[in-house]
Protein backbone atom coordinates (compact mmCIF):
# COMPACT_ATOMS: atom_id res chain seq x y z
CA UNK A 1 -115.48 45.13 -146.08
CA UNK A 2 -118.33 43.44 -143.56
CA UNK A 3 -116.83 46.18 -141.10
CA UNK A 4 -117.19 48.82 -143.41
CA UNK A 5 -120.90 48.20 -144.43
CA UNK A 6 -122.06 48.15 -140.68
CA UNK A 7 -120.44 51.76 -140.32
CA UNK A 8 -122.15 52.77 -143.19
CA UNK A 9 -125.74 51.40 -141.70
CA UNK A 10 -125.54 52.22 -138.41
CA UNK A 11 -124.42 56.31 -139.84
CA UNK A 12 -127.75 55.78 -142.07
CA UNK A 13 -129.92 54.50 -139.47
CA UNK A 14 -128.81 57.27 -137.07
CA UNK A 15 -129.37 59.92 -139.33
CA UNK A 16 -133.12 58.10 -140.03
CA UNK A 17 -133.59 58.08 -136.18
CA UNK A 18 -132.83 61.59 -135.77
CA UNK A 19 -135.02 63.02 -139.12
CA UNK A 20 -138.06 61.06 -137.43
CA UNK A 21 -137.21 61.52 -133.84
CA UNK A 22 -140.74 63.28 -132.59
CA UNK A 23 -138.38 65.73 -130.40
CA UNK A 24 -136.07 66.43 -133.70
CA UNK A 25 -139.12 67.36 -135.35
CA UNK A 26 -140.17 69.45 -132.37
CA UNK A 27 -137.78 71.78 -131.95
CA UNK A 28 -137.48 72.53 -135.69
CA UNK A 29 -141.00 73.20 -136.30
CA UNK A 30 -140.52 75.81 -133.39
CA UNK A 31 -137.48 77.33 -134.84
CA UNK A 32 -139.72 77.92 -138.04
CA UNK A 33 -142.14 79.46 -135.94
CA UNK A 34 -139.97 82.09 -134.42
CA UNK A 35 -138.28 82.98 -137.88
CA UNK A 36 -141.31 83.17 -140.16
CA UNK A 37 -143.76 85.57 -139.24
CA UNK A 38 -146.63 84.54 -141.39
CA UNK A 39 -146.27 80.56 -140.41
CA UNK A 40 -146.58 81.73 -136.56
CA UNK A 41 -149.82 84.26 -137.01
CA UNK A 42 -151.08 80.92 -138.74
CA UNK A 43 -150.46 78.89 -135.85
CA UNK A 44 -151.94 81.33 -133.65
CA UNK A 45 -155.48 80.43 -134.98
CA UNK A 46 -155.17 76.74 -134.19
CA UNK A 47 -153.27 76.82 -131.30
CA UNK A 48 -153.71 77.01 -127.33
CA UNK A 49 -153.32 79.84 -125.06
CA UNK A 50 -152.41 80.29 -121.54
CA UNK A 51 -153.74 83.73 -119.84
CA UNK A 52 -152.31 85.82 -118.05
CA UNK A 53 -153.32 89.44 -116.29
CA UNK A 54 -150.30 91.66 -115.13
CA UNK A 55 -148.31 88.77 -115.47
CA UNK A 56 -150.06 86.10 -113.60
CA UNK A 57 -151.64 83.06 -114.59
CA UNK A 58 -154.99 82.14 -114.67
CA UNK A 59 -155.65 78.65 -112.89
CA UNK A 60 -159.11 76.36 -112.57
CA UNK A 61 -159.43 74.86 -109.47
CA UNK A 62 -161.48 71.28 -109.32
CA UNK A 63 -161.89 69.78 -105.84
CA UNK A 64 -158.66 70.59 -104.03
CA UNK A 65 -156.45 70.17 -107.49
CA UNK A 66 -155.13 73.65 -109.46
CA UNK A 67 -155.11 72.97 -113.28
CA UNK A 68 -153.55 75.54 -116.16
CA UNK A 69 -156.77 75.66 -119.12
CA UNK A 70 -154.93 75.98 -122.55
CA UNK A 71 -157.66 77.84 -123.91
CA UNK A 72 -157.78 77.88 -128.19
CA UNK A 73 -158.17 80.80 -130.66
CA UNK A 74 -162.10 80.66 -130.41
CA UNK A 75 -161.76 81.03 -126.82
CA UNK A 76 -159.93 83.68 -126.63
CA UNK A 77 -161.69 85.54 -129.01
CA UNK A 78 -164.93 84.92 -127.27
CA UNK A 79 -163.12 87.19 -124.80
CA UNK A 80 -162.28 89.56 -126.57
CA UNK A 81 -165.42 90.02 -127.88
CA UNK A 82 -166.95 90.62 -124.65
CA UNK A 83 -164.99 93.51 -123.96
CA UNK A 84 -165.64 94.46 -127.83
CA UNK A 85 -161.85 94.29 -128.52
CA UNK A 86 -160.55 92.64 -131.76
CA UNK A 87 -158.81 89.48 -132.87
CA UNK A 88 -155.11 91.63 -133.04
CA UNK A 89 -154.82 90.80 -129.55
CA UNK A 90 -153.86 87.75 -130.42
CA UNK A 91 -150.66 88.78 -132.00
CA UNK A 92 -149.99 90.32 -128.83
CA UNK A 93 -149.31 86.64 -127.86
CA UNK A 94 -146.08 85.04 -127.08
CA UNK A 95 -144.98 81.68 -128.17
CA UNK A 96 -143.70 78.91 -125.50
CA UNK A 97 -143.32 75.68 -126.60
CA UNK A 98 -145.37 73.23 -128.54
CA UNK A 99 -146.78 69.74 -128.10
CA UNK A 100 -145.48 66.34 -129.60
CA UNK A 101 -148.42 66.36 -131.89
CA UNK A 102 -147.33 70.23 -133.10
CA UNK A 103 -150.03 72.27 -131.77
CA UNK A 104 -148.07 75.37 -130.53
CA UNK A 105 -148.56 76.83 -127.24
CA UNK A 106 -148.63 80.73 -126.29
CA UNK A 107 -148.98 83.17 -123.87
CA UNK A 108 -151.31 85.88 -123.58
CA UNK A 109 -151.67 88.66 -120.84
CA UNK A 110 -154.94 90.36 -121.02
CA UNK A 111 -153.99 93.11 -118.00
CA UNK A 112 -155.80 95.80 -119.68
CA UNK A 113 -158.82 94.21 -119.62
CA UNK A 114 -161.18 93.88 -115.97
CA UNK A 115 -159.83 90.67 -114.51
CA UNK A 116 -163.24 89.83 -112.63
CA UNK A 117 -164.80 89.62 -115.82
CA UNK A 118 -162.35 87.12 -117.54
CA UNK A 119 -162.44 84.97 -114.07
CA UNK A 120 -166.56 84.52 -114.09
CA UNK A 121 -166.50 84.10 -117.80
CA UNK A 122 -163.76 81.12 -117.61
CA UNK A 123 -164.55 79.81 -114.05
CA UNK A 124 -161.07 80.55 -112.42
CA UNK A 125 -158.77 83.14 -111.24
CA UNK A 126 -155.80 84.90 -111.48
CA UNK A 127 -152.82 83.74 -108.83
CA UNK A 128 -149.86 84.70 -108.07
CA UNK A 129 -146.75 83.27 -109.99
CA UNK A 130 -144.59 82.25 -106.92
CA UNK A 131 -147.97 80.50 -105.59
CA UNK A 132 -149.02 79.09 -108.75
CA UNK A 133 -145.67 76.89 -109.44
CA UNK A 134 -145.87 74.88 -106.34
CA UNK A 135 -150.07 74.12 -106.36
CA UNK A 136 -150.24 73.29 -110.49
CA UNK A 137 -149.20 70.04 -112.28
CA UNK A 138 -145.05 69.58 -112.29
CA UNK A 139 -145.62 69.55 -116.10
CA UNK A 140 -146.71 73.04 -116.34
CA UNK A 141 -144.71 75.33 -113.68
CA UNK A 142 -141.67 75.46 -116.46
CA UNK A 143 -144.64 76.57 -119.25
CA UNK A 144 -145.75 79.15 -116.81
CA UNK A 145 -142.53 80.48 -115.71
CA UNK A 146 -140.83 80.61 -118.81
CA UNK A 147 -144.19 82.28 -120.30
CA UNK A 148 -144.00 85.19 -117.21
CA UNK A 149 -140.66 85.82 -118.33
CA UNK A 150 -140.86 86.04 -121.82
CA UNK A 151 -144.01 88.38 -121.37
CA UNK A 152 -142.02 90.74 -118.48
CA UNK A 153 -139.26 90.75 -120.92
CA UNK A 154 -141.23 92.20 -123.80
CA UNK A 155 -143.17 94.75 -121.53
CA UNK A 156 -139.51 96.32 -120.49
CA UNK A 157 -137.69 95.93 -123.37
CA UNK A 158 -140.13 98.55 -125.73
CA UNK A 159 -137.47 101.10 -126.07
CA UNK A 160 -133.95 100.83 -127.95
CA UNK A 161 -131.17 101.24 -125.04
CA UNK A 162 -128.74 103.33 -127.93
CA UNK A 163 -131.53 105.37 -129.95
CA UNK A 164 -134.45 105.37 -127.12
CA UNK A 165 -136.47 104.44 -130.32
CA UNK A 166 -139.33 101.88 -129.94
CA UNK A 167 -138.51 98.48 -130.93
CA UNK A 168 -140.38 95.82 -132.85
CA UNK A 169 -141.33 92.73 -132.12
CA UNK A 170 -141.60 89.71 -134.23
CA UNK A 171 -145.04 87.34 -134.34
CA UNK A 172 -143.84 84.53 -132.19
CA UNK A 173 -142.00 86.93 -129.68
CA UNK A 174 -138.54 85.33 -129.73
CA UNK A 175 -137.23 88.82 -130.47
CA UNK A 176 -137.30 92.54 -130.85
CA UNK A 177 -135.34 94.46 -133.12
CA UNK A 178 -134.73 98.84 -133.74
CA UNK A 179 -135.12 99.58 -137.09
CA UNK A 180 -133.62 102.76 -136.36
CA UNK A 181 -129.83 101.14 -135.04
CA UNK A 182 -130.36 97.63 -136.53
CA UNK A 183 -129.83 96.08 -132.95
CA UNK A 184 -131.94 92.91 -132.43
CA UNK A 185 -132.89 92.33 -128.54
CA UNK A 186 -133.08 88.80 -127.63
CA UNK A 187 -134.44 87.34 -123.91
CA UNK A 188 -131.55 86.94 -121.75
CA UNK A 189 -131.41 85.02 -118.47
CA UNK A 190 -128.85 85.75 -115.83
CA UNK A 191 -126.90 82.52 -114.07
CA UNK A 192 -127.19 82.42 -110.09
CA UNK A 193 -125.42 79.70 -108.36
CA UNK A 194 -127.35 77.86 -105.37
CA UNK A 195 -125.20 75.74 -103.56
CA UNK A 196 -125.79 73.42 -100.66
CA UNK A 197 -122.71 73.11 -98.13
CA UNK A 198 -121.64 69.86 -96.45
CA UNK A 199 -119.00 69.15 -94.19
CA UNK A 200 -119.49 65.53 -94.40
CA UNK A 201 -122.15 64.75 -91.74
CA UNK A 202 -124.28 68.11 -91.86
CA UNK A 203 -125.45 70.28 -94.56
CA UNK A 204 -125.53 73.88 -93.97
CA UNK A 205 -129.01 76.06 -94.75
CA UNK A 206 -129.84 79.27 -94.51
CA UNK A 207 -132.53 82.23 -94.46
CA UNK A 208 -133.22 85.57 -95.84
CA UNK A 209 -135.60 87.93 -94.40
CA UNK A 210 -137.81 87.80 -97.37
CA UNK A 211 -138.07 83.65 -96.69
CA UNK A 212 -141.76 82.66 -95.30
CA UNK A 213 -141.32 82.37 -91.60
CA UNK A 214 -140.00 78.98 -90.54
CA UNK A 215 -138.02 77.89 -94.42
CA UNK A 216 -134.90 77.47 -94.75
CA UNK A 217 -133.10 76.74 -97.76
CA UNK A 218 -129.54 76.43 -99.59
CA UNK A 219 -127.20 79.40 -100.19
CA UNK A 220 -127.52 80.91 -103.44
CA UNK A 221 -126.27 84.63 -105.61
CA UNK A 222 -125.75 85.60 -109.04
CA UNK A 223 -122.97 85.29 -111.06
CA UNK A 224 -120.51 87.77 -111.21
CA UNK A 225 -119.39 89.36 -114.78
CA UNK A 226 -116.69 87.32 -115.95
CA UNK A 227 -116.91 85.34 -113.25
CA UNK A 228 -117.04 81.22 -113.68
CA UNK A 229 -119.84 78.38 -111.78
CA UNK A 230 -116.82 77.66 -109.64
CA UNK A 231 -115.58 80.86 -108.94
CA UNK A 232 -118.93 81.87 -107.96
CA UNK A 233 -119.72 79.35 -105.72
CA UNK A 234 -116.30 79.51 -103.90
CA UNK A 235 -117.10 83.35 -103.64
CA UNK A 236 -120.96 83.53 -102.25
CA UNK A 237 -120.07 80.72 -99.67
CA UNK A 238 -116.62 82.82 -98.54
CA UNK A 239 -119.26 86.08 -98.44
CA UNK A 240 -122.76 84.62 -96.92
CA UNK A 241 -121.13 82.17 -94.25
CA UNK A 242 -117.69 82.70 -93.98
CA UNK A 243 -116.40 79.60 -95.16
CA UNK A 244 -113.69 78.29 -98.19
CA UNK A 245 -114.85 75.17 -100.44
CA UNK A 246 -113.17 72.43 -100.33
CA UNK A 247 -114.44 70.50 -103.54
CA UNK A 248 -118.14 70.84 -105.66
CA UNK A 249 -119.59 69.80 -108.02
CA UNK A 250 -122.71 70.17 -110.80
CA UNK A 251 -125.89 68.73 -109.70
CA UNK A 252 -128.38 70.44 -112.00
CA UNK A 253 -130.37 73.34 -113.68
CA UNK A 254 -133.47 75.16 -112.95
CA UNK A 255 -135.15 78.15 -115.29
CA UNK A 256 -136.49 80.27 -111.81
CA UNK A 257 -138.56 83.72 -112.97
CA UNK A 258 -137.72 85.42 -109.85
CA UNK A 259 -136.87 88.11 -109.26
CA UNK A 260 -136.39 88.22 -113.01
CA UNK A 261 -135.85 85.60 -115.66
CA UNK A 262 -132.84 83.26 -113.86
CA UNK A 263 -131.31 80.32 -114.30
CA UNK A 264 -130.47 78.54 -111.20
CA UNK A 265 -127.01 76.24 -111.04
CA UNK A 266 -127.53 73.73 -108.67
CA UNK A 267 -124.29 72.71 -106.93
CA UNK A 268 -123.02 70.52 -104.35
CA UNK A 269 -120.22 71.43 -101.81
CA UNK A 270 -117.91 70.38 -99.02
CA UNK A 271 -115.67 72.43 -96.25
CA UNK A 272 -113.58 70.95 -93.91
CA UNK A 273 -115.27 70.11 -90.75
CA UNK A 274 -112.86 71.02 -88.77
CA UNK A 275 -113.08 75.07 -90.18
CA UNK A 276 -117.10 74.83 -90.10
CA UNK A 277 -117.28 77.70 -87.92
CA UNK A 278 -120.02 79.98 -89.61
CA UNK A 279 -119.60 83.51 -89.64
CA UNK A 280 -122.78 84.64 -91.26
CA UNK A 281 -122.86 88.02 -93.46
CA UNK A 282 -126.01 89.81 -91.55
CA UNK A 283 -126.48 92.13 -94.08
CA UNK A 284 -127.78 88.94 -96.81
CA UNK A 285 -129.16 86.25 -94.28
CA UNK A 286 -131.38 86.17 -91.08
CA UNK A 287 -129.73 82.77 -90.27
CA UNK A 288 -127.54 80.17 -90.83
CA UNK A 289 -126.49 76.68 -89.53
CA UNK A 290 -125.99 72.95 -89.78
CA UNK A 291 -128.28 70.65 -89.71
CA UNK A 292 -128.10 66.28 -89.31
CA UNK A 293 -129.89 63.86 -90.98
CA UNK A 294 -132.55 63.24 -88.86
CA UNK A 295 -133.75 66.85 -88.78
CA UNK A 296 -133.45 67.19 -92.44
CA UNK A 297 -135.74 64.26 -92.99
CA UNK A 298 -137.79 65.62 -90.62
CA UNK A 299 -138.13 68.87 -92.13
CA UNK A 300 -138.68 67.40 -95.90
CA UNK A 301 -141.78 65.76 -94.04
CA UNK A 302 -143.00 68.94 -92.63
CA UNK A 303 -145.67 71.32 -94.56
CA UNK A 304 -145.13 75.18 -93.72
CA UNK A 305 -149.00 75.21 -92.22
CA UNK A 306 -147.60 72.24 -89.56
CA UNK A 307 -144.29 73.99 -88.51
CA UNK A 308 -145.48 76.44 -86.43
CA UNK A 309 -145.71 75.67 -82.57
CA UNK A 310 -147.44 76.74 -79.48
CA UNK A 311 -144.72 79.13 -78.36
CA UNK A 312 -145.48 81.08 -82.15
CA UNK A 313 -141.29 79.80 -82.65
CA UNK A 314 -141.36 77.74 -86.27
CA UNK A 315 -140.18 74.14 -86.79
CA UNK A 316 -137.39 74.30 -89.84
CA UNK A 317 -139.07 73.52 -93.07
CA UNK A 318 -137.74 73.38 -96.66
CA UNK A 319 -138.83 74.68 -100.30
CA UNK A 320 -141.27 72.51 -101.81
CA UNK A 321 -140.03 69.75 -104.53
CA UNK A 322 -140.45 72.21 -107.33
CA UNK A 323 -137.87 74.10 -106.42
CA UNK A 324 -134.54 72.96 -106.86
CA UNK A 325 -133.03 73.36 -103.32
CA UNK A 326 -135.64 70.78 -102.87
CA UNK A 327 -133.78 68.58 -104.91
CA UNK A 328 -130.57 69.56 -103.73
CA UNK A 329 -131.20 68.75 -99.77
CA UNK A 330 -132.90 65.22 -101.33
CA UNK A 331 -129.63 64.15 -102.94
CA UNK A 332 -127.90 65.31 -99.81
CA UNK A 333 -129.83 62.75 -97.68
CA UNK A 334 -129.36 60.13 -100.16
CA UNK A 335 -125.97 60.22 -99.97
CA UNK A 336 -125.81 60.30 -96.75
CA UNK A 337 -128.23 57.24 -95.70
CA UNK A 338 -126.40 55.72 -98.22
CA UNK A 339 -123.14 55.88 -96.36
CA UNK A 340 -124.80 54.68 -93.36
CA UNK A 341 -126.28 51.36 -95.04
């Protein structure tokens, strides 16, 4: 009976955890959000805001640090009222997440409006998206890239792909729906695989022509239709380098905005070293080939400004730790200094 009483407590507690559980809470309060319109155009006058202009972010700079302002309703309307626009902007706004104490967060892109102005009025400027997710905090690059996607998204989806009627958004911006075919458009993301290749002592990286001078990184492509994690990654190493996987496996997952809204599959795997032969596909890569230990630790130390050499020729360098092929050559060399200890 003893046994059946501690069952029952531990099933009451849990259920108590979870009901009070600050994430629990979270992530319901944001799925109200997205489903009533009239809750979210009321949290859109006490929540924050981060700007964008044709789909890039605004950043403040202080001393050699970037920082993302979350700017609130009065801000923003401030703003607008420079330009002598209205409020109804604001509902232009997208929602992205929300803090632990429930004050939501959204994005707004102001590209109609003169960016100069906006930039002396708020002290800051306007960067690039690719630039802006390796100089800001680690905290915010998801915020902004999952914010540049959701706002792309809505600025190509306006049109019904059956009727070629315009569709409707709702307040928060979790969806659009045709009123005309009753088809309700919901952000997608498409799956690419990025894979780094061992053989057991070397890991193999590669580069693309569009790759800043000097990086190299690990192999990646998107999914096939139909097509499985494995099965892709067995297939884009067979086509890029020429060579058959052995065994992978599932390291971890990335949201990555570029060129569109993606979600990168991190994976590990291993060919035979004695069929490491590359036989690179010249039509995807520049380059490809193994590298040790030493110059892999080398190259995480290296900043692209340092790799370049008297000659013009570049020293290998890596993507920064916000990407994850950052993380991907990192776990690499930690399992392999830890075979060597």
């Amino acid at each position: 009976m003893a046994a059946i009483y501690q069952a029952a407590y531990r099933r009451v507690s849990s259920l108590i955890c979870r009901l009070h559980s600050t994430y629990v809470r979270k992530m319901r309060y944001l799925n109200e959000l997205k489903e009533d319109d009239s809750l979210c155009r009321q949290a859109q006058t006490s929540g924050t805001f981060y700007l964008f202009h044709n789909l890039s972010p605004f950043l403040q700079k202080v001393g050699e640090k970037y920082f993302v302002p979350q700017l609130s309703a009065a801000e923003i309307k401030r703003i607008l009222e420079k330009f002598k626009e209205t409020e109804q902007w604001i509902e232009m706004s997208v929602l992205i997440g929300c803090s632990d104490e429930h004050v939501p967060r959204f994005a707004l892109d102001l590209g109609a409006l003169e960016k100069s102005v906006i930039e002396s009025e708020l002290k800051g400027s306007f960067t690039n998206l690719q630039k802006a997710l390796f100089v800001v905090d680690g905290k915010d690059s998801p915020l902004l890239a999952s914010a540049q996607s959701l706002l792309q998204w809505h600025n190509s989806h306006q049109y019904c792909n059956k009727t070629g009627q315009p569709t409707q958004r709702n307040v928060s911006g979790s969806k659009r729906v045709c009123h005309a075919s009753g088809i309700t458009y919901y952000p997608q993301m498409s799956p690419v695989i990025i894979t780094l290749v061992s053989d057991g002592s070397r890991c193999l990286l590669a580069r693309q022509p569009s790759f800043p001078q000097g990086m190299y990184s690990a192999l990646s492509g998107f999914c096939d239709m139909g097509e499985n994690v494995e099965e892709a990654v067995h297939r884009e190493v067979a086509e890029e380098v020429g060579l058959e996987v052995e065994s992978l496996w599932y390291s971890s997952s990335q949201h990555w905005p570029f060129p569109s809204s993606c979600l990168m599959i991190a994976c590990h795997a291993i060919v035979r070293a004695q069929q490491a032969e590359i036989s690179m596909n010249k039509l995807e890569l520049e380059e490809a080939r193994w590298f040790g230990l030493e110059e892999i630790v080398e190259g995480l130390k290296r900043e692209p400004r340092s790799s370049k050499q008297d000659d013009g020729s570049f020293l290998p360098w890596f993507p920064p730790k916000q990407a994850i092929a950052h993380q991907l050559i990192c776990e690499w060399v930690k399992q392999q200094t830890s075979q060597l200890a």
